[in-house]
N, C-alpha and C. Protein backbone atom coordinates (compact mmCIF):
# COMPACT_ATOMS: atom_id res chain seq x y z
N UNK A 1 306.81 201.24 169.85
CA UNK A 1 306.50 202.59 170.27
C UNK A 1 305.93 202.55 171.69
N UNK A 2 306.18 203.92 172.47
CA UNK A 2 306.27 203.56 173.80
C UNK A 2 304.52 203.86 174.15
N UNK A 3 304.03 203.40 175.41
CA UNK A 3 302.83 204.03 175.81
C UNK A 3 302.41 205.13 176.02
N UNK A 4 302.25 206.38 175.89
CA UNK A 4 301.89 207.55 176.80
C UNK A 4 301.91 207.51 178.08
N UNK A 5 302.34 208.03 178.94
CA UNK A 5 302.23 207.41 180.73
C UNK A 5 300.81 207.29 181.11
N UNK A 6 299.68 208.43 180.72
CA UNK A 6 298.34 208.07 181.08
C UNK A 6 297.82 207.24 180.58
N UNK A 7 298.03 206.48 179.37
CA UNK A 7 297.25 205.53 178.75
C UNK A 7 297.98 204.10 179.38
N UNK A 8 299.06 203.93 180.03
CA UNK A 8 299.46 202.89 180.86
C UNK A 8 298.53 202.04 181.91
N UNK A 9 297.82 202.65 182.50
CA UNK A 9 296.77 202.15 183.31
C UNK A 9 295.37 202.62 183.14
N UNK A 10 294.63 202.10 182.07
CA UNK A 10 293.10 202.75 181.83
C UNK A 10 293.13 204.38 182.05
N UNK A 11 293.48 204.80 181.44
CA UNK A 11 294.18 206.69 181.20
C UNK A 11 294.04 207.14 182.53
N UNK A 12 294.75 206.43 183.15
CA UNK A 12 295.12 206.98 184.75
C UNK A 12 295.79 207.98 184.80
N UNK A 13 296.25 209.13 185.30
CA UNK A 13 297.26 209.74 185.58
C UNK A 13 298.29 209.28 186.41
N UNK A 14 299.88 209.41 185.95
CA UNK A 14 300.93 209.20 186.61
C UNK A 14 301.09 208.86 187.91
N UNK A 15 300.71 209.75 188.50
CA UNK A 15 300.71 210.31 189.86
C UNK A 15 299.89 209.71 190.27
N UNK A 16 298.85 209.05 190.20
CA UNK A 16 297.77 208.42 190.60
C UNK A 16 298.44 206.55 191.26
N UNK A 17 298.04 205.76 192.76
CA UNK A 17 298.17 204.83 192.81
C UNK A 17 297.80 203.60 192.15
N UNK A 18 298.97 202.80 191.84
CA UNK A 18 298.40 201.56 190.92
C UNK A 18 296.89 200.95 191.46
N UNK A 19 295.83 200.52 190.82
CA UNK A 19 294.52 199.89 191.16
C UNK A 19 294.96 199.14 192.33
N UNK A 20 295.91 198.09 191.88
CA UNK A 20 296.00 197.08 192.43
C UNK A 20 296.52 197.82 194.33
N UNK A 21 296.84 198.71 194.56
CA UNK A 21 297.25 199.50 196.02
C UNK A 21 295.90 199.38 196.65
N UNK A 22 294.74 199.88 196.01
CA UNK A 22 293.75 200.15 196.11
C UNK A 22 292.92 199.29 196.66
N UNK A 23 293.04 197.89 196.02
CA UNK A 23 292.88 196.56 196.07
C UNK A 23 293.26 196.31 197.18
N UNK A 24 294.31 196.03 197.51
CA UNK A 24 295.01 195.96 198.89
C UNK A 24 294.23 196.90 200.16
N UNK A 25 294.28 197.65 199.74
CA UNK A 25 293.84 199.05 201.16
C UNK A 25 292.23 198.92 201.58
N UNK A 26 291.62 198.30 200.25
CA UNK A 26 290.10 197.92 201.08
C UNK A 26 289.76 196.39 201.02
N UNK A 27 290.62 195.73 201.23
CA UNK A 27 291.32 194.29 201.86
C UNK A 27 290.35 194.47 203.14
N UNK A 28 289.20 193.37 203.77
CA UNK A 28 288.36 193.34 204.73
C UNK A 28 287.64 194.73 204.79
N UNK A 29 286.83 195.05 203.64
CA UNK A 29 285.87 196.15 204.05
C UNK A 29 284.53 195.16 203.57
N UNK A 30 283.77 195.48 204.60
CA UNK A 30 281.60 195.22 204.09
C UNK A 30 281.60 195.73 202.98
N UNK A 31 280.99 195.09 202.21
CA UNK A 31 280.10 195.52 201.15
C UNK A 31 278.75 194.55 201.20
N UNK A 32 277.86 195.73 200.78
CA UNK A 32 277.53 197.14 200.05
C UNK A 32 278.23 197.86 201.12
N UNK A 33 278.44 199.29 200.47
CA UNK A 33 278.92 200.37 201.46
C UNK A 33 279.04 201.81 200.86
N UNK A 34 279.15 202.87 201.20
CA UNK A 34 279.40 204.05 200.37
C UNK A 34 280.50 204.35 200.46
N UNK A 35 281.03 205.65 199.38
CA UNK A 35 282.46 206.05 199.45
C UNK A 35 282.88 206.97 200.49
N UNK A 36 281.57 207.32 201.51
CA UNK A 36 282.39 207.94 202.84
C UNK A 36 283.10 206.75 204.06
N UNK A 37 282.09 205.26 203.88
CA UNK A 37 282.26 204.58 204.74
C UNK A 37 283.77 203.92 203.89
N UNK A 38 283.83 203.64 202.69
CA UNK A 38 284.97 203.19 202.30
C UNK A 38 286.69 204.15 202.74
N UNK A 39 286.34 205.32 202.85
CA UNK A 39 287.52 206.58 203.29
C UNK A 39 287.17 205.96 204.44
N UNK A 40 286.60 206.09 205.67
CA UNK A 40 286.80 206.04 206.71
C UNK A 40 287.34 204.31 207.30
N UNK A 41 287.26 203.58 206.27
CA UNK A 41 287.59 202.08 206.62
C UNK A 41 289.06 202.39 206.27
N UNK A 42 289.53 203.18 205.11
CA UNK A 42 290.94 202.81 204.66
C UNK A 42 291.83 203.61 205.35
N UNK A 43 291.10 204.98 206.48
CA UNK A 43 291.76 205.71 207.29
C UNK A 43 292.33 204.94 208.45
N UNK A 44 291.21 204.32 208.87
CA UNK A 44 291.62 203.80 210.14
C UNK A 44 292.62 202.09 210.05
N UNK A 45 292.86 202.15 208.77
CA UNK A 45 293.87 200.95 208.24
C UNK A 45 294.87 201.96 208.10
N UNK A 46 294.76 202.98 207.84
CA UNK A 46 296.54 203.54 207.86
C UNK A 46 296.82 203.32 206.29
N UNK A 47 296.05 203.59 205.55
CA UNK A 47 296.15 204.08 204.20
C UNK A 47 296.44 205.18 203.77
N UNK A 48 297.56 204.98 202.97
CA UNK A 48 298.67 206.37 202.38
C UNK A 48 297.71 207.62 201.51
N UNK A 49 298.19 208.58 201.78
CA UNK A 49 297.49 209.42 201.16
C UNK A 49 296.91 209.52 199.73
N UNK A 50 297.84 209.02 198.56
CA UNK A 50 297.22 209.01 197.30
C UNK A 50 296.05 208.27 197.40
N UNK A 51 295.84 207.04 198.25
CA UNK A 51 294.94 206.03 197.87
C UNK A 51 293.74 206.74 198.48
N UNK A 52 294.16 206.88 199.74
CA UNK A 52 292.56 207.78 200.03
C UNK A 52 292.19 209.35 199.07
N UNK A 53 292.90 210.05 198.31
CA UNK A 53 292.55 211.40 197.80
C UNK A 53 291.87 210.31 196.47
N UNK A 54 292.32 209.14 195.89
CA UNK A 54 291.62 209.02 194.92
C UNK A 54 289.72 208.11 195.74
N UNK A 55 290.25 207.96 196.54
CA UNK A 55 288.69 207.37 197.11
C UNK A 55 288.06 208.93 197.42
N UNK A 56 288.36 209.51 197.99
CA UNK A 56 287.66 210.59 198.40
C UNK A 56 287.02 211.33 197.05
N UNK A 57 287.84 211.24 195.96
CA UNK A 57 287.17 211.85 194.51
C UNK A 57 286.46 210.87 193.52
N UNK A 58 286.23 209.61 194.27
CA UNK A 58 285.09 208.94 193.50
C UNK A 58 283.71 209.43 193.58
N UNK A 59 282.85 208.84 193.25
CA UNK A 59 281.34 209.48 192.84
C UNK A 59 280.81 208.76 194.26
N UNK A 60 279.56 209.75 195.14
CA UNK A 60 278.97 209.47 196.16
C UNK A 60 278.29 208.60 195.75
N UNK A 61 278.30 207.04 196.00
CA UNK A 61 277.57 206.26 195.37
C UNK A 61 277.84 205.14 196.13
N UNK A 62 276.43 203.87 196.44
CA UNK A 62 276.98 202.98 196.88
C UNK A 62 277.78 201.89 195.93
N UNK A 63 278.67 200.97 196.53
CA UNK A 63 279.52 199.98 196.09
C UNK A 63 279.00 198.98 196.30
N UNK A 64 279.11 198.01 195.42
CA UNK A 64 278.73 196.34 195.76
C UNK A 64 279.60 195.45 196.11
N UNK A 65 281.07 196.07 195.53
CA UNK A 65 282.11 194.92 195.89
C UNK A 65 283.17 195.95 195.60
N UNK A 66 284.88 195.12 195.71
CA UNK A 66 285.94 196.53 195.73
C UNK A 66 286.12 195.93 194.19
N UNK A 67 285.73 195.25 192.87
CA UNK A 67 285.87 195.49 191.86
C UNK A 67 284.61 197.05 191.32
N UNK A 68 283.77 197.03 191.77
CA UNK A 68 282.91 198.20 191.74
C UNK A 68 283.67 199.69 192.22
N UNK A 69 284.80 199.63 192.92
CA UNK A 69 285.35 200.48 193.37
C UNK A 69 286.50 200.69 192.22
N UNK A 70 287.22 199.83 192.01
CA UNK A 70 288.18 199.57 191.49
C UNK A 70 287.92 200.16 190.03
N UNK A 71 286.69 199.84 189.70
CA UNK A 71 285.92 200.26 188.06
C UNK A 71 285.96 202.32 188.52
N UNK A 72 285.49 202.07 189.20
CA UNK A 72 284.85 204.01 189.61
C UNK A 72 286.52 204.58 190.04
N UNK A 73 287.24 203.84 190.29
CA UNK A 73 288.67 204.76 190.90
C UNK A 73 289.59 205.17 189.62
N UNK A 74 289.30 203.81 188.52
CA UNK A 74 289.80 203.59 187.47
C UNK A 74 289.71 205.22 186.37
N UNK A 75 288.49 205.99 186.97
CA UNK A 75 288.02 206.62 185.87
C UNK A 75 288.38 208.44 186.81
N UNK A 76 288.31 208.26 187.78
CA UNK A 76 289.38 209.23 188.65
C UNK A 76 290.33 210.16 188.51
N UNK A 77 290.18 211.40 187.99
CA UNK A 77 291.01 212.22 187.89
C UNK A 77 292.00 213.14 188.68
């Protein structure tokens, strides 16, 4: 029996970029850091739009590492 499409990636939505993009796009960012400084690191890398609308709708919060990101993007609607 098949998956549901949202339950495919930690009940991601469809439309939403695979984690692993995400992973990639904050490739050489500082940490600690917040999620405005994380948008503005993945802007000026020339990061595609899905990946930044799901950073931009994470929780204002600082990050310790991009698995800390990766956990908070995971849950992203």
């Amino acid at each position: 029996m098949a998956q549901h499409p949202a339950r495919s990636q930690n009940h991601r939505h469809p439309d939403q970029p695979p984690l692993e993009e995400i992973t990639r796009a904050l490739e050489g960012a500082a940490f600690p850091t917040t999620r405005d400084k994380l948008v503005e690191f993945a802007q000026r890398k020339g990061v595609d739009g899905e990946v930044l609308a799901v950073l931009k709708r994470m929780g204002d919060r600082n990050f310790d590492s991009v698995s800390a990101v990766v956990r908070e993007a995971s849950n992203v609607e």
